[in-house]
PDB file of N, CA and C in Angstrom:
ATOM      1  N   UNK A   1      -5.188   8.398 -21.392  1.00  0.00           N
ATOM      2  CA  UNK A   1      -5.619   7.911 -20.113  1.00  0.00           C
ATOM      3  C   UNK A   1      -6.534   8.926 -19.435  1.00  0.00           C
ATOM      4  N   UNK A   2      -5.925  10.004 -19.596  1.00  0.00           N
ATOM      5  CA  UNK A   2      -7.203  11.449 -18.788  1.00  0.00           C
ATOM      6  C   UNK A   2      -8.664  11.289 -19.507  1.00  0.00           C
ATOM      7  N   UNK A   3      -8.515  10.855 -20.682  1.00  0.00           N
ATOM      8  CA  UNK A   3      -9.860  11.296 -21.443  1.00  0.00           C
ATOM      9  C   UNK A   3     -11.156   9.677 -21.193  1.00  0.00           C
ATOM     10  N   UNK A   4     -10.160   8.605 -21.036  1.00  0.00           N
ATOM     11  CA  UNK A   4     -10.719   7.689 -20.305  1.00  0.00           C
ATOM     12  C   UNK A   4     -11.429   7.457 -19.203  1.00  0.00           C
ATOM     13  N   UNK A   5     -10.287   8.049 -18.448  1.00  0.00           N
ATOM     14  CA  UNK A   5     -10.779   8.493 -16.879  1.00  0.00           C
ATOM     15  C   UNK A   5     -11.948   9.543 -16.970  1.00  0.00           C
ATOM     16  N   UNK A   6     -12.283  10.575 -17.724  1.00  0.00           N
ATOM     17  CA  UNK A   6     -13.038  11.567 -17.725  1.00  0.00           C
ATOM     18  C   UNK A   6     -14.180  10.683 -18.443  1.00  0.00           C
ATOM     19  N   UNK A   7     -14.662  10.288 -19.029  1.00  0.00           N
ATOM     20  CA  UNK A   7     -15.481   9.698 -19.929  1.00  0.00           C
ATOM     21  C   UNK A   7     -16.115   8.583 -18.986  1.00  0.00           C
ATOM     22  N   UNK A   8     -15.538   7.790 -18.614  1.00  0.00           N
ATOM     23  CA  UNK A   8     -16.084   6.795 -17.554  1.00  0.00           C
ATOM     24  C   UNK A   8     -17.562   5.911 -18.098  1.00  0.00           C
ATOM     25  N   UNK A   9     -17.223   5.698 -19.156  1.00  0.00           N
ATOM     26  CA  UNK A   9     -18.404   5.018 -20.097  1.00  0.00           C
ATOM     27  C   UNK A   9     -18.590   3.567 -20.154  1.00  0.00           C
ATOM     28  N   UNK A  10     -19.624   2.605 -19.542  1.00  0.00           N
ATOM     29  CA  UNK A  10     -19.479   1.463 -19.197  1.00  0.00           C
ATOM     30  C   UNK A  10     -19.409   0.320 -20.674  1.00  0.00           C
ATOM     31  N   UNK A  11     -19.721   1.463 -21.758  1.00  0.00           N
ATOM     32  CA  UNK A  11     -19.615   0.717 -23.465  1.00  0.00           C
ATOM     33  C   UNK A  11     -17.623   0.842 -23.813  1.00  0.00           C
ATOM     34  N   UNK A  12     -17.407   1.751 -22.768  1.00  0.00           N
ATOM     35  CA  UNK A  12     -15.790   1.685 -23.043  1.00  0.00           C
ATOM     36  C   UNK A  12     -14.534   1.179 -22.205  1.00  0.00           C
ATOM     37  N   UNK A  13     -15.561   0.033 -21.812  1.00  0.00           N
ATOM     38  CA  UNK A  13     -14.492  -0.506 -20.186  1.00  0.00           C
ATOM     39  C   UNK A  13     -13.694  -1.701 -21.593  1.00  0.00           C
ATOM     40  N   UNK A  14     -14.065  -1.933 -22.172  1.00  0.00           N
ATOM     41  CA  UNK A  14     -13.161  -3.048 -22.756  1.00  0.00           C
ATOM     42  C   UNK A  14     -11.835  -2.669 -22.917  1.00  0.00           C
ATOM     43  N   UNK A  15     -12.169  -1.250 -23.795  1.00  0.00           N
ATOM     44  CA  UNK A  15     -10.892  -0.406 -24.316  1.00  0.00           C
ATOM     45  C   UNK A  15     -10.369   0.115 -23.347  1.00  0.00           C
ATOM     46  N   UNK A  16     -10.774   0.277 -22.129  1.00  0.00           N
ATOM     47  CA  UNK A  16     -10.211   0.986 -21.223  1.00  0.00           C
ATOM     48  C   UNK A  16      -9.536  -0.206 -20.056  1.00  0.00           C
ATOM     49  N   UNK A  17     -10.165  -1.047 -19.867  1.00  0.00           N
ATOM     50  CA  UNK A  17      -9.278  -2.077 -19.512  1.00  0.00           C
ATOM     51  C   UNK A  17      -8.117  -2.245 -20.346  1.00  0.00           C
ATOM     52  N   UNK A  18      -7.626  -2.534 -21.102  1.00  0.00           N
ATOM     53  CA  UNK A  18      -6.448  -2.631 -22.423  1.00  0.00           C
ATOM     54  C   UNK A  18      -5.490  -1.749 -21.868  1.00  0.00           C
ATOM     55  N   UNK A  19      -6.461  -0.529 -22.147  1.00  0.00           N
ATOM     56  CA  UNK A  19      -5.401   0.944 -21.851  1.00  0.00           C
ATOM     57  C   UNK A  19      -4.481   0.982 -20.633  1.00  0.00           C
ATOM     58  N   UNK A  20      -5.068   0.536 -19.622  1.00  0.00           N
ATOM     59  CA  UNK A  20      -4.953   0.557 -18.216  1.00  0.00           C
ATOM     60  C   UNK A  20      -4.036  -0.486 -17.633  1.00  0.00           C
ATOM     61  N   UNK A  21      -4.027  -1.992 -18.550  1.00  0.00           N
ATOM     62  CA  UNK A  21      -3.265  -2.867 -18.905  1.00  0.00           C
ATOM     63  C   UNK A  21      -1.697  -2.624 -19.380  1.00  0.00           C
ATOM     64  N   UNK A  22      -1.632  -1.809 -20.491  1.00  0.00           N
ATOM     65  CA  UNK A  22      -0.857  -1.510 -21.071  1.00  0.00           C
ATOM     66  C   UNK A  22       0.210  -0.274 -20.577  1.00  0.00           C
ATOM     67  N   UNK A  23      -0.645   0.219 -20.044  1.00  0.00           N
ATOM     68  CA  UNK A  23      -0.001   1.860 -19.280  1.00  0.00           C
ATOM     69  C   UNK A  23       0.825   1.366 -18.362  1.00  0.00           C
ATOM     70  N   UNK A  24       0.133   0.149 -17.354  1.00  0.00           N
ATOM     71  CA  UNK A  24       0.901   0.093 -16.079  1.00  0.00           C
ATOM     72  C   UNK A  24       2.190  -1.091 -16.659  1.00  0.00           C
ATOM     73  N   UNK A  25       1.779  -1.803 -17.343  1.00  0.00           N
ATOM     74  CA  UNK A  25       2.853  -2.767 -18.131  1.00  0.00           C
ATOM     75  C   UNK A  25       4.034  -1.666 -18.315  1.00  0.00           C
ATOM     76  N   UNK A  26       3.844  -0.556 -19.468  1.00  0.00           N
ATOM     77  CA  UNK A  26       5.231   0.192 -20.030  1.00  0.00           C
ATOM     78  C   UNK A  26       6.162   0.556 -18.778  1.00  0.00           C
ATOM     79  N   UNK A  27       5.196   1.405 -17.397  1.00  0.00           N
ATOM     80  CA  UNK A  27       5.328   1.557 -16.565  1.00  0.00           C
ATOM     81  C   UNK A  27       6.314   0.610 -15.683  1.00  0.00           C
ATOM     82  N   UNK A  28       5.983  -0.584 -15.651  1.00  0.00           N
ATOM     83  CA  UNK A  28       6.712  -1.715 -14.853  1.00  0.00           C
ATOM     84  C   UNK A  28       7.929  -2.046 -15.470  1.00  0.00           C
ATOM     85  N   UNK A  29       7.790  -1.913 -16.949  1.00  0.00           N
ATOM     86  CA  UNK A  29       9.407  -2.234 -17.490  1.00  0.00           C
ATOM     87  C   UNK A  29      10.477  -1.130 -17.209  1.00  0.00           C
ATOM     88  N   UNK A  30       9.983   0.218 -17.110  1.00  0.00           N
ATOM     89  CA  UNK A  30      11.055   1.229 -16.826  1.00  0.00           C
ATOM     90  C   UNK A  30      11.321   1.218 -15.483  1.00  0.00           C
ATOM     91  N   UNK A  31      10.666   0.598 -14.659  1.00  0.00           N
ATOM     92  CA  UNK A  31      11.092   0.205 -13.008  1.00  0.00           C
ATOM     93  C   UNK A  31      10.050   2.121 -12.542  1.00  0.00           C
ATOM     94  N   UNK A  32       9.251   2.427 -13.195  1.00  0.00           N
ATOM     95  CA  UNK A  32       8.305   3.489 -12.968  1.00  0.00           C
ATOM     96  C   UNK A  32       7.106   3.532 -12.241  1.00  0.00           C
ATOM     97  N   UNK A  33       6.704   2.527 -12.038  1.00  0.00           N
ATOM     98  CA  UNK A  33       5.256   1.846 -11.621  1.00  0.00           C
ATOM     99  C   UNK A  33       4.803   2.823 -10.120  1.00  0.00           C
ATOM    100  N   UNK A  34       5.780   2.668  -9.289  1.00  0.00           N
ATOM    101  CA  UNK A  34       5.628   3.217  -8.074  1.00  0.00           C
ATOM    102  C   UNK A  34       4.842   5.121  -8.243  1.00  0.00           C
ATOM    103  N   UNK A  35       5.149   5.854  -9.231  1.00  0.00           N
ATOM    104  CA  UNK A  35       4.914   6.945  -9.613  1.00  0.00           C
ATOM    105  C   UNK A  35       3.296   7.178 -10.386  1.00  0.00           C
ATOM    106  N   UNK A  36       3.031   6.035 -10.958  1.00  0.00           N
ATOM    107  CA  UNK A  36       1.558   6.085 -11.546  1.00  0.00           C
ATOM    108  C   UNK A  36       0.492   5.250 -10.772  1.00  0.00           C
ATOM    109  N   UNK A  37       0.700   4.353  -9.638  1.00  0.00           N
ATOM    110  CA  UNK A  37       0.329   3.428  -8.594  1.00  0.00           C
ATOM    111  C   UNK A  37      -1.448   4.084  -7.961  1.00  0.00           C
ATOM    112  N   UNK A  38      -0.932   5.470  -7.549  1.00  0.00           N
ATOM    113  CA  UNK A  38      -2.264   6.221  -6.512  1.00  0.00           C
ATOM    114  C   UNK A  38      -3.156   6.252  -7.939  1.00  0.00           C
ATOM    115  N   UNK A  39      -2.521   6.435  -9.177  1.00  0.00           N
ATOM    116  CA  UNK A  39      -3.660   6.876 -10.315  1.00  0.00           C
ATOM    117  C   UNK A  39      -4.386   5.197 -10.616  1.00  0.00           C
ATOM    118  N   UNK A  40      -3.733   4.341 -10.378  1.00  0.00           N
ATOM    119  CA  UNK A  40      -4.530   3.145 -10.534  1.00  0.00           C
ATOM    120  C   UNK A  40      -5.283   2.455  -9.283  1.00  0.00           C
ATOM    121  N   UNK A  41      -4.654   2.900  -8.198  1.00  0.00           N
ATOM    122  CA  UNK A  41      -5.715   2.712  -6.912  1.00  0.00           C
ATOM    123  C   UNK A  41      -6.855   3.727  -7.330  1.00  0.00           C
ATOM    124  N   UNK A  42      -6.785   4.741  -7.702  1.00  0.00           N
ATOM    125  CA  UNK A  42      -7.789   5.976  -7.968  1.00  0.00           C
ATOM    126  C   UNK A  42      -9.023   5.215  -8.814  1.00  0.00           C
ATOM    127  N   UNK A  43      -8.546   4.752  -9.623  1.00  0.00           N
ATOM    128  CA  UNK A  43      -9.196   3.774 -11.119  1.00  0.00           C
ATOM    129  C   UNK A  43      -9.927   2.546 -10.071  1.00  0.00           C
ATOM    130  N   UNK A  44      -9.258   1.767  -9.688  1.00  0.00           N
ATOM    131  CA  UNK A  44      -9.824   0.801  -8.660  1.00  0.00           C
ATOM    132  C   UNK A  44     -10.871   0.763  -8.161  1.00  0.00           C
ATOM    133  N   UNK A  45     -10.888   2.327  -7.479  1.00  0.00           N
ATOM    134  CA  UNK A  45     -11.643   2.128  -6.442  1.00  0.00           C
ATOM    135  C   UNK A  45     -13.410   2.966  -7.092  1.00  0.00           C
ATOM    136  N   UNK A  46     -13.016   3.618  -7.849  1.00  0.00           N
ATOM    137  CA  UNK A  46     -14.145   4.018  -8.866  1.00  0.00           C
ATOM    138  C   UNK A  46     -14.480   2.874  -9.672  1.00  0.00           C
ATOM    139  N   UNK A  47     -14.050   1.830 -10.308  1.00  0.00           N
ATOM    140  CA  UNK A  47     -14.377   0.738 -10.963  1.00  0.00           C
ATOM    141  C   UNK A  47     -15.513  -0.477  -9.714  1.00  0.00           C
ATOM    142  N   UNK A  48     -14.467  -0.074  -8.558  1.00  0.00           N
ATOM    143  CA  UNK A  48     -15.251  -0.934  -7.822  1.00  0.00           C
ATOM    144  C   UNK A  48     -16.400  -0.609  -6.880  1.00  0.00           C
ATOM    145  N   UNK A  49     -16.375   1.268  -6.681  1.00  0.00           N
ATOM    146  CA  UNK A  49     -17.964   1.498  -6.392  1.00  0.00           C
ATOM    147  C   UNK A  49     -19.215   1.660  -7.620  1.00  0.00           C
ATOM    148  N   UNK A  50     -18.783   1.277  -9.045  1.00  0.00           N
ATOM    149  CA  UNK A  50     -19.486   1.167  -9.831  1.00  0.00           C
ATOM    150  C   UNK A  50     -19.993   0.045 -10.584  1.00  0.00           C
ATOM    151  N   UNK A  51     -19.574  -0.700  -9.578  1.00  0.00           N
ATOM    152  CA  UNK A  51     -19.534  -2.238 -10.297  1.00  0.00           C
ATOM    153  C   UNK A  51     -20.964  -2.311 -10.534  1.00  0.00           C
ATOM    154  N   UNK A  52     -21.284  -3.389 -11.514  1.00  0.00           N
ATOM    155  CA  UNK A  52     -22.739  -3.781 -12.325  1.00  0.00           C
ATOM    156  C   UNK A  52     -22.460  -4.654 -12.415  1.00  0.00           C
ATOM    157  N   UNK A  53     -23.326  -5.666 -12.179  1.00  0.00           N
ATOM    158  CA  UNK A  53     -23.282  -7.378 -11.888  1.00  0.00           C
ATOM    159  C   UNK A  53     -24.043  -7.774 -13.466  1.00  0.00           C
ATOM    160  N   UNK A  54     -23.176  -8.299 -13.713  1.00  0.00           N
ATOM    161  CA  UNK A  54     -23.818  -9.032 -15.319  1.00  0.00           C
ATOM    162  C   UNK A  54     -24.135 -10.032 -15.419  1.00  0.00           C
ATOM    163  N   UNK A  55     -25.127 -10.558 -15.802  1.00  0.00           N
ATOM    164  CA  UNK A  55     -25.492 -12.224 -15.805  1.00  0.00           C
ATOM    165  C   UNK A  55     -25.456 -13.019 -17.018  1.00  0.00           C
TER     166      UNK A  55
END
């Protein structure tokens, strides 16, 4: 997940969507979610001042 986050490569949002999918999923089954939460608002909000409109 760090090396994702560091990389920030718009050829690697597929895989990194997945990742990000999956992280907070394992997360939600151990009742953990609340502890990794600011790192996915963090993700959010960089995804969403970088947005690129695709047609």
């Amino acid at each position: 997940m760090d090396r994702l986050s560091a990389t920030g490569r718009r050829s690697m949002a597929l895989l990194a969507s997945r990742c990000y999918y999956y992280h907070s999923r394992s997360y939600e089954l151990v009742g953990r979610l609340d502890s990794v939460r600011s790192f996915f608002h963090a993700r959010l909000s960089t995804a969403t001042l970088r947005s690129v409109s695709v047609l």
